[in-house]
N, C-alpha and C. Protein backbone atom coordinates (compact mmCIF):
# COMPACT_ATOMS: atom_id res chain seq x y z
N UNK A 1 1.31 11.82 10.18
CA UNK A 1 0.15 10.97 10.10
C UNK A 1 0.60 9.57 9.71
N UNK A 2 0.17 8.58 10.42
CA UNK A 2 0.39 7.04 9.96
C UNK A 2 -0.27 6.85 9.00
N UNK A 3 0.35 6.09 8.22
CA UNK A 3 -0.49 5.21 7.27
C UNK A 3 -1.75 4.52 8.01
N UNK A 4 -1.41 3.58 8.76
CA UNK A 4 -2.85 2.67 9.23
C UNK A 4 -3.79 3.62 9.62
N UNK A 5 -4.03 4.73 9.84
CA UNK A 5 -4.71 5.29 10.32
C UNK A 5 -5.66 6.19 8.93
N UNK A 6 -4.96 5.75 7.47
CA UNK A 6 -5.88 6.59 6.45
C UNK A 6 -6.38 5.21 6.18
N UNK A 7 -6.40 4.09 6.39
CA UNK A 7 -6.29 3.01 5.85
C UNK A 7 -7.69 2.38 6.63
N UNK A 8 -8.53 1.34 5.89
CA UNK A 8 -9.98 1.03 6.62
C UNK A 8 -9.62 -0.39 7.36
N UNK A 9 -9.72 -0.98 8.20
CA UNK A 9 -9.45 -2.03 8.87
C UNK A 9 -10.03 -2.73 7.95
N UNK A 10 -10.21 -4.30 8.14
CA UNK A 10 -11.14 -5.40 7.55
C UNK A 10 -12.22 -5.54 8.36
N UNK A 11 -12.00 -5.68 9.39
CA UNK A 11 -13.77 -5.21 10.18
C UNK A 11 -14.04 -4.44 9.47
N UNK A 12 -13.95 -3.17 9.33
CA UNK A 12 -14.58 -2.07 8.91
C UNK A 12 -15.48 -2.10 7.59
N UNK A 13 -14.17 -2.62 6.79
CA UNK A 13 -14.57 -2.81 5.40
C UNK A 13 -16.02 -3.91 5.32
N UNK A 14 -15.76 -4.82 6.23
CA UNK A 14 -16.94 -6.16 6.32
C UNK A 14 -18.13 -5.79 6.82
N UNK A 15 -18.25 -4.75 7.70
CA UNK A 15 -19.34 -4.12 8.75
C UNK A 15 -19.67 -3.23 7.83
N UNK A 16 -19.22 -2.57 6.67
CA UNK A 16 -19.80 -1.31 5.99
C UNK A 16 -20.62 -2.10 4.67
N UNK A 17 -20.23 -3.20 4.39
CA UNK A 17 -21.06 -4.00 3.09
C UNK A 17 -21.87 -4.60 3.91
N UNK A 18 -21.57 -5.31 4.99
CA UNK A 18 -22.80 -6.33 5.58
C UNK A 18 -23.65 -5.34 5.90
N UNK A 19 -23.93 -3.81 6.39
CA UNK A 19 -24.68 -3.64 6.87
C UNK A 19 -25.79 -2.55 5.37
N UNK A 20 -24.57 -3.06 4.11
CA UNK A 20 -25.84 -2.79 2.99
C UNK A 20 -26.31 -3.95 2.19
N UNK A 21 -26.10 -5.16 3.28
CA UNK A 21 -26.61 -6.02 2.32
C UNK A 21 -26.04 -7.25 1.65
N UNK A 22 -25.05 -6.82 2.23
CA UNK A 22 -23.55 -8.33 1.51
C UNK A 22 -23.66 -9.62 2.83
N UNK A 23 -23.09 -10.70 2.08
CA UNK A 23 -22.64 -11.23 3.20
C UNK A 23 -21.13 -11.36 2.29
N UNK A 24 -20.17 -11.55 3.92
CA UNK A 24 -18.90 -11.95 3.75
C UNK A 24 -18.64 -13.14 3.27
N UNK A 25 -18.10 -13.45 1.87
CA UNK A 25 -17.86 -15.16 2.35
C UNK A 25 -16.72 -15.24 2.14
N UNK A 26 -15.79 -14.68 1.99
CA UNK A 26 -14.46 -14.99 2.13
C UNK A 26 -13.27 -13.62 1.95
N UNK A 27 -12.52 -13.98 3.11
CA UNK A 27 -11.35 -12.87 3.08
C UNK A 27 -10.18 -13.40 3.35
N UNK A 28 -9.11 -12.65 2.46
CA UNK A 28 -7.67 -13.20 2.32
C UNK A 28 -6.85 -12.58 1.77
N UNK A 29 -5.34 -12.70 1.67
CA UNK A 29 -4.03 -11.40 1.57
C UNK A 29 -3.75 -11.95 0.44
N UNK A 30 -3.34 -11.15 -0.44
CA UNK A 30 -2.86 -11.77 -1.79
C UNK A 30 -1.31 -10.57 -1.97
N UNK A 31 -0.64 -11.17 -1.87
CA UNK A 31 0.97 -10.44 -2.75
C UNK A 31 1.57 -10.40 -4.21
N UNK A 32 1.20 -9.08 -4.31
CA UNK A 32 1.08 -8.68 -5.38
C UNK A 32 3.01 -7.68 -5.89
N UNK A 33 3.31 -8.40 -7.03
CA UNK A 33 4.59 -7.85 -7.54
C UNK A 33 4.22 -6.01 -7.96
N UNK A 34 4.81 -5.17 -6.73
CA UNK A 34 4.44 -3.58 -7.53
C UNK A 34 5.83 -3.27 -8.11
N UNK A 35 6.47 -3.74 -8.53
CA UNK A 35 8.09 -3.81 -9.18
C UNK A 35 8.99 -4.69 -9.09
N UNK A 36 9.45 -4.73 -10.10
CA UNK A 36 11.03 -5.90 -10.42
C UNK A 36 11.67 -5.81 -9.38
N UNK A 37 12.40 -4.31 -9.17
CA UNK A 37 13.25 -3.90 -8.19
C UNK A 37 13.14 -2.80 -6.78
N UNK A 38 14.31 -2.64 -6.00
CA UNK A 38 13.65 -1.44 -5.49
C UNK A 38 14.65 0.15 -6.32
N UNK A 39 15.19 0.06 -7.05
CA UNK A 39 15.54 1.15 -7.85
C UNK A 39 14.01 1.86 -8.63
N UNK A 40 13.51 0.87 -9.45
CA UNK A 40 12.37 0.85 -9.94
C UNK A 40 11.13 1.25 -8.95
N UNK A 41 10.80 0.73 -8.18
CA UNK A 41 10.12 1.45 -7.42
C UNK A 41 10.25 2.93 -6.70
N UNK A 42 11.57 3.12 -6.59
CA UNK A 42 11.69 4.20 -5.99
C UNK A 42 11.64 5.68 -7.42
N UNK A 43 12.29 5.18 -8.34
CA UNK A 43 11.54 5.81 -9.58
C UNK A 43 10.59 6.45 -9.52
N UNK A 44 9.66 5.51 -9.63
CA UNK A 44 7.75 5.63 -9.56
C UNK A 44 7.58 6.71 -8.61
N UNK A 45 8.17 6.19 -7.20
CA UNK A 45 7.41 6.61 -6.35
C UNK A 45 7.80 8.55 -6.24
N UNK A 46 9.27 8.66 -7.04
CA UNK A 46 9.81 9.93 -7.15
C UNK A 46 8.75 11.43 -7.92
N UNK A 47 8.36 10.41 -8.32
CA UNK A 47 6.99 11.47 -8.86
C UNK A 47 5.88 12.08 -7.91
N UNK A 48 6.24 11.30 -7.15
CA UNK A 48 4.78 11.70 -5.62
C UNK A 48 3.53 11.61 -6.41
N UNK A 49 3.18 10.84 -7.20
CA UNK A 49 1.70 10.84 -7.46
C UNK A 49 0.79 9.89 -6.61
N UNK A 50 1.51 9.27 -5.54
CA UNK A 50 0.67 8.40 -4.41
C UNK A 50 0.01 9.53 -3.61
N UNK A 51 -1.23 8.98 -3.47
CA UNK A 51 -1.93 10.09 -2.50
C UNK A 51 -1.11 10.44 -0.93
N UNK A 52 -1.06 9.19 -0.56
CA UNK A 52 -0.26 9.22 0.94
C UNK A 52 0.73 9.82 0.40
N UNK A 53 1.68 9.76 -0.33
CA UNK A 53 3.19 10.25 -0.41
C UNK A 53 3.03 11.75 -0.65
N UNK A 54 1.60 12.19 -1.35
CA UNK A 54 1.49 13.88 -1.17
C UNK A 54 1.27 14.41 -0.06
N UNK A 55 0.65 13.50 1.04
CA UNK A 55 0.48 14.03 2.42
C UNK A 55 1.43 14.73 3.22
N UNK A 56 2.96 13.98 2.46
CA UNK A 56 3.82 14.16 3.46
C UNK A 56 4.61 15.53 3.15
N UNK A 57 5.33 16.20 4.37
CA UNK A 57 5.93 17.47 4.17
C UNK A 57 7.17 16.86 2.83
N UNK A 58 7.73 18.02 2.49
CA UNK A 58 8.95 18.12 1.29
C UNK A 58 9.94 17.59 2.03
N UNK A 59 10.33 17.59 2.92
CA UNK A 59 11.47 16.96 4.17
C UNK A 59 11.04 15.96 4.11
N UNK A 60 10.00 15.04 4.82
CA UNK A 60 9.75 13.69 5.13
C UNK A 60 9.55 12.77 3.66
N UNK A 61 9.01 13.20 2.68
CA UNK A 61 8.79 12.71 1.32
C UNK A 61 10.84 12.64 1.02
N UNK A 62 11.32 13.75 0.71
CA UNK A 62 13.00 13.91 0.19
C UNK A 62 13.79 12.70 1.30
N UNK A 63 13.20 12.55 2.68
CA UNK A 63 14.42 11.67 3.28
C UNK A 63 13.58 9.93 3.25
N UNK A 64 12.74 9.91 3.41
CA UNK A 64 12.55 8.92 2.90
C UNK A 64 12.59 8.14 1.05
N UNK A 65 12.87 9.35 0.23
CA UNK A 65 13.61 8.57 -0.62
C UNK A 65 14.97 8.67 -0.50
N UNK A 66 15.42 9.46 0.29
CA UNK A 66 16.90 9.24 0.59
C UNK A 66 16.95 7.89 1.40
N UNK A 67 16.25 7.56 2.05
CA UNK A 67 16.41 6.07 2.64
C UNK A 67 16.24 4.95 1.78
N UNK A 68 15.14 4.86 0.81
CA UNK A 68 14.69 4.06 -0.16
C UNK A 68 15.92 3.58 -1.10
N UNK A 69 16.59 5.10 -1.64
CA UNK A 69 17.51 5.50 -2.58
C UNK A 69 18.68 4.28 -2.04
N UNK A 70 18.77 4.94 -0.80
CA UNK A 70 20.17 4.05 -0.33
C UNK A 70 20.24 2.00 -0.14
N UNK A 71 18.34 2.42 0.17
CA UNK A 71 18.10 0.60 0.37
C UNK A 71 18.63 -0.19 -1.00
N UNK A 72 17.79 0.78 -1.70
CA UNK A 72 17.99 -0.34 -3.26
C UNK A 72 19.22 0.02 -3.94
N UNK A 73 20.52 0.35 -3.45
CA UNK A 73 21.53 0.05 -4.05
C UNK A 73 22.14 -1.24 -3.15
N UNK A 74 21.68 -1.74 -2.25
CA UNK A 74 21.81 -3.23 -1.98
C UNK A 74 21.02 -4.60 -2.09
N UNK A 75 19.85 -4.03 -2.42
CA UNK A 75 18.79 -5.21 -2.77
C UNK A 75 18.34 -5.11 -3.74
N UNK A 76 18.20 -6.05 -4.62
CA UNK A 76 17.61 -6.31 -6.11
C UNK A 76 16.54 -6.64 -5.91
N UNK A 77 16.09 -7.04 -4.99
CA UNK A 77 14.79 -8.17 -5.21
C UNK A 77 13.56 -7.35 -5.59
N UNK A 78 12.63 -7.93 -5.95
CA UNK A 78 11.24 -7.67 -6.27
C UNK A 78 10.40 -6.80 -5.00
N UNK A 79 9.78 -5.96 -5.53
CA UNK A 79 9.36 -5.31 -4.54
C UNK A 79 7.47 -5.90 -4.36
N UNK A 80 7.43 -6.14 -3.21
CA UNK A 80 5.75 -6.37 -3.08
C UNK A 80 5.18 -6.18 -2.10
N UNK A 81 3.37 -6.41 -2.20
CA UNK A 81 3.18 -5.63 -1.11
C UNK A 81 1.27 -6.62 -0.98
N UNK A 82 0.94 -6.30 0.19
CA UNK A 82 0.10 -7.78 0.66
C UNK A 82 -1.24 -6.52 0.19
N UNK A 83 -2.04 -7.34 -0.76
CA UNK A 83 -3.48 -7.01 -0.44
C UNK A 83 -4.65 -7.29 0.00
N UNK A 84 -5.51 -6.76 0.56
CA UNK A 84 -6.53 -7.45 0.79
C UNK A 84 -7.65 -8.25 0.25
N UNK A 85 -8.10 -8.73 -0.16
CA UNK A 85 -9.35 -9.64 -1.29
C UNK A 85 -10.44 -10.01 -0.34
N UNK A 86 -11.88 -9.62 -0.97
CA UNK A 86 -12.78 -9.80 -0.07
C UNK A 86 -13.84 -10.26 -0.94
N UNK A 87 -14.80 -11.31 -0.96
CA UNK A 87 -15.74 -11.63 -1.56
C UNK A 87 -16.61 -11.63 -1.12
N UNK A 88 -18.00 -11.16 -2.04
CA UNK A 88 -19.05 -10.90 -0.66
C UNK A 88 -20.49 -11.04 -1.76
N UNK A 89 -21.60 -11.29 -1.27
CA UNK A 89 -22.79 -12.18 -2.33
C UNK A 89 -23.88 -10.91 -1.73
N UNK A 90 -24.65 -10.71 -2.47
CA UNK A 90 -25.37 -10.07 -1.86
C UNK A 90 -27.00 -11.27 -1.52
């Protein structure tokens, strides 16, 4: 199963408030720090308490932190990740 596919579009999200009553007045991506590193993240994520990350079989969860595992013994950098922000008036 893809991610984008558990995930609500921004139409979606805008069409499900406007049609109780909101108006849209503004939407935009904000990047947000979810860890220092990617060692640190992959930590976290070793626990599987992400809903998506329970979805996945014991194979696909184990090799993708075997991929993760291997990324962040070459990159330090900060790990982040884009969110959505939506303001809306009723």
């Amino acid at each position: 199963m893809r991610l984008t596919s558990l995930l609500l579009t921004i139409v979606v999200v805008a069409t499900l408030f406007e049609s109780a009553g909101f108006k849209l007045l503004a939407e935009d991506v904000i990047v947000q720090e979810i860890a220092p590193n990617y060692v640190a993240y992959a930590e976290r994520l070793a626990t599987g308490a992400d809903s998506i990350l329970a979805s996945l079989t014991r194979n696909e969860f184990d090799a993708g932190m075997t991929a993760l595992r291997s990324y962040a013994r070459s990159n330090n950098d900060p790990v982040t990740e884009p969110i959505d922000v939506f303001v809306f008036r009723s």
